[in-house]
Protein backbone atom coordinates (compact mmCIF):
# COMPACT_ATOMS: atom_id res chain seq x y z
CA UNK A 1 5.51 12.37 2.42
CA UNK A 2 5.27 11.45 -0.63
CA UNK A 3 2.14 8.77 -2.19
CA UNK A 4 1.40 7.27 -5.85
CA UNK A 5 -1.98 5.60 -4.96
CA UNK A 6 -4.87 5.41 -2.12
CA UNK A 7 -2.89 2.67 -0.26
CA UNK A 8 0.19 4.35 -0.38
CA UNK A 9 -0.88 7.27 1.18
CA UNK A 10 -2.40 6.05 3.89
CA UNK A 11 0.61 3.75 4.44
CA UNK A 12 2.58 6.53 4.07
CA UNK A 13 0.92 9.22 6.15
CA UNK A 14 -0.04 6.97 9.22
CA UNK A 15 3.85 5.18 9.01
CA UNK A 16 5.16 9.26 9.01
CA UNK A 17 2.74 9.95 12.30
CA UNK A 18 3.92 6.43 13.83
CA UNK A 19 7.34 7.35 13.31
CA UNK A 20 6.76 10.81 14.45
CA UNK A 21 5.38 9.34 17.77
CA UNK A 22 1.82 9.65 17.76
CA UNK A 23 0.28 6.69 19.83
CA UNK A 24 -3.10 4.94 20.02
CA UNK A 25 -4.03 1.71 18.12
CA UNK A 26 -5.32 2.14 14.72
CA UNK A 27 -4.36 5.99 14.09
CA UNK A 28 -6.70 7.05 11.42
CA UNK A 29 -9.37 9.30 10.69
CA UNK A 30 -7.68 12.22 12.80
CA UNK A 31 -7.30 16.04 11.63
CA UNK A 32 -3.73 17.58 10.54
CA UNK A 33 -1.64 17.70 13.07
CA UNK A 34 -2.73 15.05 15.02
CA UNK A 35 -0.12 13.23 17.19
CA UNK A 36 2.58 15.39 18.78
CA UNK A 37 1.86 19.16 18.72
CA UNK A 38 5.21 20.35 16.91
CA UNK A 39 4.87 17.52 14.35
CA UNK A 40 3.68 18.92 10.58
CA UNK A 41 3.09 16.32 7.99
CA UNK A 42 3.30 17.70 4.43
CA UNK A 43 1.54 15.43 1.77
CA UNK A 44 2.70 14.91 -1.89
CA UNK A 45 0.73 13.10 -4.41
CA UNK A 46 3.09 11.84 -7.38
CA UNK A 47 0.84 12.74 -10.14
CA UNK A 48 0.17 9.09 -12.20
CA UNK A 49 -3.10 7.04 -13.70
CA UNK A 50 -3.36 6.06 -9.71
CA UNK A 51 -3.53 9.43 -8.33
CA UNK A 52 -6.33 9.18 -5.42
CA UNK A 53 -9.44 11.23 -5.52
CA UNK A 54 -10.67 13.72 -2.79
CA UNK A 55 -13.03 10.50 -2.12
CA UNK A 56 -10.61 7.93 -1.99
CA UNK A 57 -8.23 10.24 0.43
CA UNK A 58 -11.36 10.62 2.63
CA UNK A 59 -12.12 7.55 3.12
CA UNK A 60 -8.37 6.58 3.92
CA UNK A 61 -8.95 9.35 6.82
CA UNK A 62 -5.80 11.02 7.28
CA UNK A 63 -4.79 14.40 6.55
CA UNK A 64 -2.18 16.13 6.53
CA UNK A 65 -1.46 20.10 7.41
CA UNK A 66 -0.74 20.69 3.21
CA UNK A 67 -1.58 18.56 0.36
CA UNK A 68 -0.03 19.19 -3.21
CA UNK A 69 -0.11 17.20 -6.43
CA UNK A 70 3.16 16.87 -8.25
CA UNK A 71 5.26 15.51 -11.03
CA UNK A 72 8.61 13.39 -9.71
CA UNK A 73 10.52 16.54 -11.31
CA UNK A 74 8.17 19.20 -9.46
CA UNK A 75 8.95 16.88 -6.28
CA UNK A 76 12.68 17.20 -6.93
CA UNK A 77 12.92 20.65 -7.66
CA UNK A 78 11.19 21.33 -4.39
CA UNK A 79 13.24 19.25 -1.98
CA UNK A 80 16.53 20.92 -3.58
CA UNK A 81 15.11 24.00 -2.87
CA UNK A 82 13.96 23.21 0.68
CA UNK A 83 16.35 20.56 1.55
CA UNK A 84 16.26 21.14 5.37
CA UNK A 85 13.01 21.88 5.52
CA UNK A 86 12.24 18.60 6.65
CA UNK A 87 12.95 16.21 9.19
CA UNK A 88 12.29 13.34 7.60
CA UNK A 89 11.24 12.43 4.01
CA UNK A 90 8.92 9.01 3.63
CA UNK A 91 8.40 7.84 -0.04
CA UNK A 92 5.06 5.71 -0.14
CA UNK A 93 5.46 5.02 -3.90
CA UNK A 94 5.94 1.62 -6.15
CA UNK A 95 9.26 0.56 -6.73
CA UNK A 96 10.00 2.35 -9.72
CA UNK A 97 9.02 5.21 -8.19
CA UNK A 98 11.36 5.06 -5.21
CA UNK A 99 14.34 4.17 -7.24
CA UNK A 100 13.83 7.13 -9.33
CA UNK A 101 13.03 9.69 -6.71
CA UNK A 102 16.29 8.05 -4.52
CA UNK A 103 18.63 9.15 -7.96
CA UNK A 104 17.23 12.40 -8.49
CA UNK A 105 17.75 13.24 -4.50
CA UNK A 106 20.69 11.89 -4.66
CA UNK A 107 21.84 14.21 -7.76
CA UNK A 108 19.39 17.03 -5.96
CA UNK A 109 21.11 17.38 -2.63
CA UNK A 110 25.24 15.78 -3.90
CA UNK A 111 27.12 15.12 -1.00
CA UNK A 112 25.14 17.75 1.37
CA UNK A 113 24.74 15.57 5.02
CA UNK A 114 21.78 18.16 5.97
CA UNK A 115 19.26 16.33 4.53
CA UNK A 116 16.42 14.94 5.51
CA UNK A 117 16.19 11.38 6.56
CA UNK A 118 14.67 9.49 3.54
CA UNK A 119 12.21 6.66 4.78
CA UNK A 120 10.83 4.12 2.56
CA UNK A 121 8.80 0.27 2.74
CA UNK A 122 5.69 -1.80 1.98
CA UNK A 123 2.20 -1.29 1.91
CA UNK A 124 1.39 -5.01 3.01
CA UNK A 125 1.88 -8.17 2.26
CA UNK A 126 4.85 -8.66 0.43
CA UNK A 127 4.15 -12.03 -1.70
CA UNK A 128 5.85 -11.28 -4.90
CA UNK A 129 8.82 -9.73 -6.74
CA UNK A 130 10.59 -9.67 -3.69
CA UNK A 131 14.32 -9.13 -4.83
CA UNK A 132 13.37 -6.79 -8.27
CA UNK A 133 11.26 -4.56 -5.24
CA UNK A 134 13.48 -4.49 -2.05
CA UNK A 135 16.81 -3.90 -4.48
CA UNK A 136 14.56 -0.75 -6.29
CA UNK A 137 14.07 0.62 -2.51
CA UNK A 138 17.61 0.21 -1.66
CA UNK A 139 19.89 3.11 -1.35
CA UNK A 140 17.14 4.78 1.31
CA UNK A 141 18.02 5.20 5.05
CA UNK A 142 15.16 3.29 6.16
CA UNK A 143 13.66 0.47 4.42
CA UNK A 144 10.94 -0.35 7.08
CA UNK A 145 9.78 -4.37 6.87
CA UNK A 146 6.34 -4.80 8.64
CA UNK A 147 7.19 -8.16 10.06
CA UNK A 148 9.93 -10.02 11.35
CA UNK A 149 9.90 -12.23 8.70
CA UNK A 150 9.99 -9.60 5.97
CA UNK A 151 13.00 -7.87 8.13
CA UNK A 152 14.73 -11.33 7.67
CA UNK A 153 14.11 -11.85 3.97
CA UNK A 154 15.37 -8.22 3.15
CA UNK A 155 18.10 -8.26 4.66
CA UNK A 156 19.10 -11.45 3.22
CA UNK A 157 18.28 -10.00 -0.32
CA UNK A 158 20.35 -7.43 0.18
CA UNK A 159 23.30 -9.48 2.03
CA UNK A 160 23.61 -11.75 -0.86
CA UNK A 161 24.04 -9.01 -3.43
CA UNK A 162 26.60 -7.30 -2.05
CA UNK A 163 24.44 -4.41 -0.94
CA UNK A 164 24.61 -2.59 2.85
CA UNK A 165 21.35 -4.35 4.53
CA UNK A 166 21.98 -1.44 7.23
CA UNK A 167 18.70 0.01 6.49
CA UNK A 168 16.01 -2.74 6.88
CA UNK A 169 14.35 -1.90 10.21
CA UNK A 170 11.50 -4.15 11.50
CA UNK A 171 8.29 -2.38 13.09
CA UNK A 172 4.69 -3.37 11.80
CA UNK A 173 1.75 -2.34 9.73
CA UNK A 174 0.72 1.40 10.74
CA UNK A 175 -2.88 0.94 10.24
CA UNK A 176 -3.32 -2.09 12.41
CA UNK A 177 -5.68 -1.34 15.42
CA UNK A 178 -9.62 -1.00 16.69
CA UNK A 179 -11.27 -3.48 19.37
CA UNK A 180 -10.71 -6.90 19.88
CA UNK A 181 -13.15 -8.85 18.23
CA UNK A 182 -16.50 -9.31 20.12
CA UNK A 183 -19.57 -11.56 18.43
CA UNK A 184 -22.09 -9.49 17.07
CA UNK A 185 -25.47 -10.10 16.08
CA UNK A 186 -26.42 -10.60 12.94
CA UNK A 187 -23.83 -12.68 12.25
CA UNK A 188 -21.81 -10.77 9.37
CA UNK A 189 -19.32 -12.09 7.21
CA UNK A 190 -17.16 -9.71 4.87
CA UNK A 191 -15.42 -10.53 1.36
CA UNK A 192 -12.01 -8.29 1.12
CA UNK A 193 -12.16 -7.92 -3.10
CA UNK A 194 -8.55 -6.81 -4.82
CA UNK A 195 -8.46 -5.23 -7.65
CA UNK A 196 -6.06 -7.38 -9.71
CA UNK A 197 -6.20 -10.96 -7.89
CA UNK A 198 -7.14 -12.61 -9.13
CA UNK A 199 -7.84 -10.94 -12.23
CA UNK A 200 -9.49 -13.55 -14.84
CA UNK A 201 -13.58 -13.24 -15.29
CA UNK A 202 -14.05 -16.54 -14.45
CA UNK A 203 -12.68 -16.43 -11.28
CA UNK A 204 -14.02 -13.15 -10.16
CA UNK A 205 -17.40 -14.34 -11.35
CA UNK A 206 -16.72 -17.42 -9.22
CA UNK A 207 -16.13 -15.88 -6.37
CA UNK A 208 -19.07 -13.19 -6.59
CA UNK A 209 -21.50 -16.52 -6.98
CA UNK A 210 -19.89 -17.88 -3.96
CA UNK A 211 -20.65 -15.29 -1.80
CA UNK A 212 -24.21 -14.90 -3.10
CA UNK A 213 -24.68 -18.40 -2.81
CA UNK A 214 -23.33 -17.98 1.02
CA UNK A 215 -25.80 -15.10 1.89
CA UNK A 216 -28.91 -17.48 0.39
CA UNK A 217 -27.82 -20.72 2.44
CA UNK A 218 -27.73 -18.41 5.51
CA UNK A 219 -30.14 -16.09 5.50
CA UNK A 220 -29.82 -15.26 9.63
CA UNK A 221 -26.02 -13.91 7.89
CA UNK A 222 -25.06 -10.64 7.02
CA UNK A 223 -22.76 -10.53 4.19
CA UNK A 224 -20.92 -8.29 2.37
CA UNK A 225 -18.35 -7.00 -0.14
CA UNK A 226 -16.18 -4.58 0.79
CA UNK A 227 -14.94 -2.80 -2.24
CA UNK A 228 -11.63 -0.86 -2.78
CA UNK A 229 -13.01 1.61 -4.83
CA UNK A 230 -15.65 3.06 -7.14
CA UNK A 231 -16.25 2.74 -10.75
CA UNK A 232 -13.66 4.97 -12.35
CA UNK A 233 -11.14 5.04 -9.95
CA UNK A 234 -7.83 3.27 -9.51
CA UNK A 235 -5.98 1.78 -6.36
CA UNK A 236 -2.38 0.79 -6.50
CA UNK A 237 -3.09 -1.99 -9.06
CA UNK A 238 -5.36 -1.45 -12.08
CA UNK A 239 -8.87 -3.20 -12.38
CA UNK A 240 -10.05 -4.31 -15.23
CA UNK A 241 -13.06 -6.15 -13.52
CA UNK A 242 -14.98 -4.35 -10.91
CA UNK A 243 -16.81 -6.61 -9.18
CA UNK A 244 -19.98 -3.26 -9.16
CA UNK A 245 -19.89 -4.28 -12.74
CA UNK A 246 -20.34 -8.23 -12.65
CA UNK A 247 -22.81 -7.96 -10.05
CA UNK A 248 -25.34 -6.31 -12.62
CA UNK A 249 -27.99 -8.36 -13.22
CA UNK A 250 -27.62 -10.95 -11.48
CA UNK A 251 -30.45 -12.00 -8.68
CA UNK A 252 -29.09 -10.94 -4.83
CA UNK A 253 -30.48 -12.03 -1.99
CA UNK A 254 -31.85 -9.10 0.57
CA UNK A 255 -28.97 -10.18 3.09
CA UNK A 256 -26.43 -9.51 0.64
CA UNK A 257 -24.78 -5.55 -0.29
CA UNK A 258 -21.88 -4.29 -1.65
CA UNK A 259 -20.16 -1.37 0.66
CA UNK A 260 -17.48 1.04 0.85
CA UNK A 261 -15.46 2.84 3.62
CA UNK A 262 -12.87 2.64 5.97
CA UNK A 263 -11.49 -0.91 6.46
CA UNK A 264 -11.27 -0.84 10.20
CA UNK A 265 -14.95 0.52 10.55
CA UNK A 266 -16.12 -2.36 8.36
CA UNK A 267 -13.87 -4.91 10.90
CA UNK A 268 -15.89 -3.33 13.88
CA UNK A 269 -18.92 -5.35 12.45
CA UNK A 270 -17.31 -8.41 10.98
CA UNK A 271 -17.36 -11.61 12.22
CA UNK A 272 -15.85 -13.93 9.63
CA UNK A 273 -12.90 -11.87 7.21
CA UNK A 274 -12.77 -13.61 3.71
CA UNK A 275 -10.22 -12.76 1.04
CA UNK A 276 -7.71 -14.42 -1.48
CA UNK A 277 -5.07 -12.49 -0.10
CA UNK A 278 -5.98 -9.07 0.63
CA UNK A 279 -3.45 -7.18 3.53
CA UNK A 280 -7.14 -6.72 5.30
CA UNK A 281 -6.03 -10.34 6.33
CA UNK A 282 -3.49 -9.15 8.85
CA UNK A 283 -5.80 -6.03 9.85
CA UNK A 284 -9.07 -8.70 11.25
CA UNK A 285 -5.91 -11.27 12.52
CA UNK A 286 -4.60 -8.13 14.60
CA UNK A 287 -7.91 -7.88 16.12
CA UNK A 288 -8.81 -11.40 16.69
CA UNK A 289 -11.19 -11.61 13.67
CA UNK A 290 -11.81 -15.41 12.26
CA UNK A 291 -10.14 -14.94 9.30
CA UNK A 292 -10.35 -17.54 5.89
CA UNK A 293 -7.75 -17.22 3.49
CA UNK A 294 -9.59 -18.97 0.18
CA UNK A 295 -7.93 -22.00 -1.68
CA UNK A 296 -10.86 -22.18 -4.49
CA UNK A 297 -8.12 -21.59 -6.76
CA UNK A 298 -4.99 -23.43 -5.42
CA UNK A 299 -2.77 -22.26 -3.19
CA UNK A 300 -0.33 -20.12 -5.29
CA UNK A 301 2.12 -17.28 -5.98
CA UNK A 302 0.27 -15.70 -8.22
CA UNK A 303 -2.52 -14.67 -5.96
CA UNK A 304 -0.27 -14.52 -3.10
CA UNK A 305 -2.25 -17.05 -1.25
CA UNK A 306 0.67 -18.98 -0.50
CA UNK A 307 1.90 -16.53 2.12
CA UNK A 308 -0.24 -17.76 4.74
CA UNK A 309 1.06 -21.24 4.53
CA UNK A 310 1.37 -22.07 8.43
CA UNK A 311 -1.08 -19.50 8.93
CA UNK A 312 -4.02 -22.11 9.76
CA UNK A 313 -6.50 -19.42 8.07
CA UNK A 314 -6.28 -21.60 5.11
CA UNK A 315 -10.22 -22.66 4.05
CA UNK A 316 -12.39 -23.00 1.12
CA UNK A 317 -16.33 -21.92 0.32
CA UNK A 318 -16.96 -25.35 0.89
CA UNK A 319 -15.65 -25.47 4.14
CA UNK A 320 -17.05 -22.17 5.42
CA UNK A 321 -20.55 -23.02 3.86
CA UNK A 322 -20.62 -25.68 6.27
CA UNK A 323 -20.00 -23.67 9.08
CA UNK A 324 -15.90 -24.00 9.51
CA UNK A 325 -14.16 -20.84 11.53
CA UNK A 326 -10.53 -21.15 11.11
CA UNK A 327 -8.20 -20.62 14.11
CA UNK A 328 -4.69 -18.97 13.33
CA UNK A 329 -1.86 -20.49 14.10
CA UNK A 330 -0.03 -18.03 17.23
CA UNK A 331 3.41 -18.45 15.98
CA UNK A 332 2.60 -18.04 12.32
CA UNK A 333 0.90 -14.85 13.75
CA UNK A 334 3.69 -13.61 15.78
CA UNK A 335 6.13 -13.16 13.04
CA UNK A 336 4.01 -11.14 10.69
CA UNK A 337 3.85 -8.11 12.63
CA UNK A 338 -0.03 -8.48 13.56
CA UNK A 339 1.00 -7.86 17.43
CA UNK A 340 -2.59 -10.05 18.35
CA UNK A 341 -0.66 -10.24 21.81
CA UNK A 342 -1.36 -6.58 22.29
CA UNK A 343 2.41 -5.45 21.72
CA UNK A 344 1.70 -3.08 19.27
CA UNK A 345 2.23 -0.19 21.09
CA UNK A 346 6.11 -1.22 20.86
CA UNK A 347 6.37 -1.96 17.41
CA UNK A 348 7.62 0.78 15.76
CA UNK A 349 10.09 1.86 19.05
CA UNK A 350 13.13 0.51 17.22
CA UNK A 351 12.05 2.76 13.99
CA UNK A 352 11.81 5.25 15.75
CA UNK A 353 15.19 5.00 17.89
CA UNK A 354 16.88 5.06 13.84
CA UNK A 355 15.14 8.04 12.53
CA UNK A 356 16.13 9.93 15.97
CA UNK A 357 19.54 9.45 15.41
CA UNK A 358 19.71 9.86 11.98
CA UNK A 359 17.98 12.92 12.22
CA UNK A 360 20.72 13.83 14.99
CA UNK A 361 23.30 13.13 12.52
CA UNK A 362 21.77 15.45 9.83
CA UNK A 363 21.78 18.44 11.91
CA UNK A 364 25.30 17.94 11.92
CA UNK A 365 25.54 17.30 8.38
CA UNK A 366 27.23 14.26 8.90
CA UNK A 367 24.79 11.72 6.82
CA UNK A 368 26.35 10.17 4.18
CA UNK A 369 25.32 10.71 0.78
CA UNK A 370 22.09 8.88 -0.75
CA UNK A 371 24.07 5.68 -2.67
CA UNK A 372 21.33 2.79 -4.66
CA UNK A 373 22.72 -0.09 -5.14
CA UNK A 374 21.05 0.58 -8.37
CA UNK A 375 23.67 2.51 -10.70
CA UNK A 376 24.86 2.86 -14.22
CA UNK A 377 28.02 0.32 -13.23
CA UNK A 378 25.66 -2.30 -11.50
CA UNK A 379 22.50 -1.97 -13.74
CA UNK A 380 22.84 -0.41 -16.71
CA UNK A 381 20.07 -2.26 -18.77
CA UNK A 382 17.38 -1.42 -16.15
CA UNK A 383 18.29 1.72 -14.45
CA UNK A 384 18.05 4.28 -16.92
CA UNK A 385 14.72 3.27 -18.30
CA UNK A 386 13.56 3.24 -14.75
CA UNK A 387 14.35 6.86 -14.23
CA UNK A 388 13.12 8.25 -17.85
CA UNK A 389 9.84 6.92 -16.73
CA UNK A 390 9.83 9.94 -14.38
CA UNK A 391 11.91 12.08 -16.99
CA UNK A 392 15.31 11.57 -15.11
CA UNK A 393 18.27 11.10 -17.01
CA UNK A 394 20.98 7.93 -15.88
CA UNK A 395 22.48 10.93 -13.36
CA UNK A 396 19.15 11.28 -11.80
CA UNK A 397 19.13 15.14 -13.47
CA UNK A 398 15.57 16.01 -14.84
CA UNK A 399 16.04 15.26 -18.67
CA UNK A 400 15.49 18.34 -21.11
CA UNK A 401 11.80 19.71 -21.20
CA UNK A 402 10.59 18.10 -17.87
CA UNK A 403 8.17 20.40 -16.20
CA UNK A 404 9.13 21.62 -12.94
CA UNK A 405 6.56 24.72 -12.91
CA UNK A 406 6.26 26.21 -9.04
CA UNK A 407 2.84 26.84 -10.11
CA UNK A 408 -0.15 24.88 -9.98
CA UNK A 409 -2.05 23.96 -13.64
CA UNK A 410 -4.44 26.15 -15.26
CA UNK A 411 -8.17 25.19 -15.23
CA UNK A 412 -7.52 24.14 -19.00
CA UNK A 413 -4.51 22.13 -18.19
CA UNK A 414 -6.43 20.46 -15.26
CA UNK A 415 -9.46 20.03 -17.25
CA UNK A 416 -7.28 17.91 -20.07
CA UNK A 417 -5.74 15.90 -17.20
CA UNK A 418 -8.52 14.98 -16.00
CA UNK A 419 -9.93 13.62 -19.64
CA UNK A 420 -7.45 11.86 -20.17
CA UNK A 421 -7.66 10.21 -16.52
CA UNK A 422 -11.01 8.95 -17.74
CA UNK A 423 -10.05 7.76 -21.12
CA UNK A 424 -7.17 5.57 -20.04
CA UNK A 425 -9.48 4.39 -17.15
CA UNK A 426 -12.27 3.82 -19.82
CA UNK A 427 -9.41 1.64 -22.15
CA UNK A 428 -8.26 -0.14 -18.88
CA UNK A 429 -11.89 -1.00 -17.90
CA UNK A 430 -13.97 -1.44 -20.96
CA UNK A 431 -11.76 -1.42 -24.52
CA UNK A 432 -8.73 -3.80 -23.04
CA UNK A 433 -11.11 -6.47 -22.07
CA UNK A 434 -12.94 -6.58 -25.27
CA UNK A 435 -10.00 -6.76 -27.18
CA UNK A 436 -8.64 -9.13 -25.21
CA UNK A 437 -11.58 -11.47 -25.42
CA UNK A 438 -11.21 -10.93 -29.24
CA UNK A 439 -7.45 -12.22 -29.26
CA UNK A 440 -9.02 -15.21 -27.69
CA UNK A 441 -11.89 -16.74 -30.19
């Protein structure tokens, strides 16, 4: 498996042991080899400004047997090498990512049908760039949708560009799980923060005030922001904003704290689940959770609020100031993939039922080559700059002077990675907003 970012991997990792057939609601926080006996899962971390931190893979909570950070050419050069080594082959990355990865495969293994089974899909909620991001996925074997709504959309994108829709399989979130909601005492109610939405001062601000100004008009409330990550590190999307950083200063009630951890342990105490749009919507809905989706802002695209129109989770501070508890709508529910009617342990059979045959058909070397819709005839104003990105020329070959070393980096090397880690994450977090502010007076 193969992961650019926190989220990523622990889609990635838990999606691999779903497919795999390991069973049990909410499969996280288990040792390698977890899940069937024989199974090995092999981690890759695409080496990036989002690469996750020994913290940020712990608190995901999966592991895997080996764990290796790598360049997209390093990648390459191994799965040439050890092209039957694997089963199955799930790319967790951005879109970008998979499109490049899917060429240089594709020029790694030709025309060979023992391959392994490439896998690919979303992390969550899929409220945005929905053709540019299912047609850079295209040209895997599996493009998993975690609803059947997002199953429907795909393969409609897909359809009405000409391209084989063959691969969109519906099964669900892999992280969905824990107990069914039970009241708990105190009261606690939990802010889901994103990193990037929305991503103006103002409104982050606004919403930090809100849910101070919550905790002091109930005081008999627990409440709390759950945070992504730490100062200094980076999730899939970049913040500029940490809300640890706006809080300074400012006068918190004793009933109010800022924590970190696992999302599903946080849902275990959790009785109201706020966010703008954060995929920890779905996770509380799955469990019964009240959950408000916030229209302080509107109801838009750009926060991706507007995806849980029909949802009936719709609310504002307002509303849940005065006391309001939002009830979901069931059939809005149904078709996201939440399984709140307990069939969960069903969702992923008709992923699985694909990969087993296409795995069958690679160990006859009958699967057909790996063919993007994506290619220098179709797209070739978008293509190649996709796959220099990664250092892959328009045939998916690593371009001249790519590093494909079968050693790991020196402590200097390592050292100077990690420096400049912190001084892009330093310009992201403190020298882009400054200047920013600047263009504005």
């Amino acid at each position: 498996m193969l992961a650019d970012s926190d989220t990523r991997w622990k889609w990635g990792a838990l999606t691999a042991r779903r497919l795999a057939g390991a069973e049990g609601e909410g499969a996280v926080g288990g040792a390698a080899g977890d899940g069937p006996a024989d199974v090995r899962l092999d981690g890759y971390l695409l080496r990036g400004r989002a690469t996750p931190t020994p913290r940020q893979l712990d608190e995901v909570g999966v592991r895997a047997d080996r764990l290796r950070e790598v360049t997209a050419v390093e990648f390459l050069k191994e799965m040439e090498r050890d092209r039957t080594a694997y089963d199955v082959l799930v790319l967790a990355l951005v879109g970008g990512g998979v499109q490049a990865v899917l060429h240089g495969l594709a020029h790694a293994w030709g025309g060979n049908g023992h391959r392994p089974v490439v896998v690919t899909g979303y992390v969550g909620v899929v409220y945005e760039k929905l053709a540019d991001g299912l047609l850079l996925r295209h040209g895997a074997d599996v493009v998993l949708a975690n609803s059947r709504q997002d199953a429907e959309r795909f393969r409609a994108v897909y359809e009405g560009v000409g391209a084989d829709a063959s691969s969109v399989t519906e099964a669900a979130l892999p992280f969905l799980g824990g107990a069914p909601y039970a009241p708990l005492d105190p009261y606690t109610v939990v802010f889901a923060a994103q990193p990037s939405v929305p991503d103006k001062r103002a409104e982050r601000a606004y919403l930090l005030e809100r849910l101070v100004r919550h905790a002091r008009r109930h005081p008999e409330r627990e409440v709390l922001l759950k945070l992504r990550s730490k100062p200094g590190e980076h999730t899939t999307h970049i913040e500029e904003l940490p809300y640890q950083k706006l809080v300074k200063g400012m006068d918190t009630p004793p009933n109010f704290r800022l924590v970190y951890g696992h999302m599903g342990e946080v849902l275990d105490r959790t009785d109201l689940l706020v966010t703008v749009s954060s995929t920890a919507a779905l996770e509380a809905l799955h469990r019964r959770i009240p959950t408000a989706v916030l229209t302080d802002f509107g109801i838009r695209e750009v926060h991706g609020n507007h995806h849980f129109i029909g949802s009936g989770c719709l609310a504002s501070w307002d509303q849940l100031d005065a006391g309001y508890s939002p009830e979901p709508d069931p059939a809005w529910v149904a078709r996201q993939g939440v399984c709140a009617d307990g069939g969960y342990a069903t969702a992923f059979d008709e992923a699985r039922d694909r990969v087993a045959a296409l795995t069958a058909r690679a160990a006859a070397g009958g699967l057909p080559p790996l063919a993007p819709y994506y290619t220098r005839t179709t797209a070739p104003g978008y293509l190649p700059g996709i796959l220099a990105r990664h250092h892959l020329g328009p045939d998916g070959a690593p371009l001249p002077g790519a590093r494909a070393a079968d050693r790991e980096p020196g402590p200097v090397r390592q050292a100077v990675r990690s420096a400049a880690r912190g001084a892009y994450r330093h310009g992201v977090q403190r020298v882009a907003p400054v200047i920013r502010r600047m263009g504005e007076l």
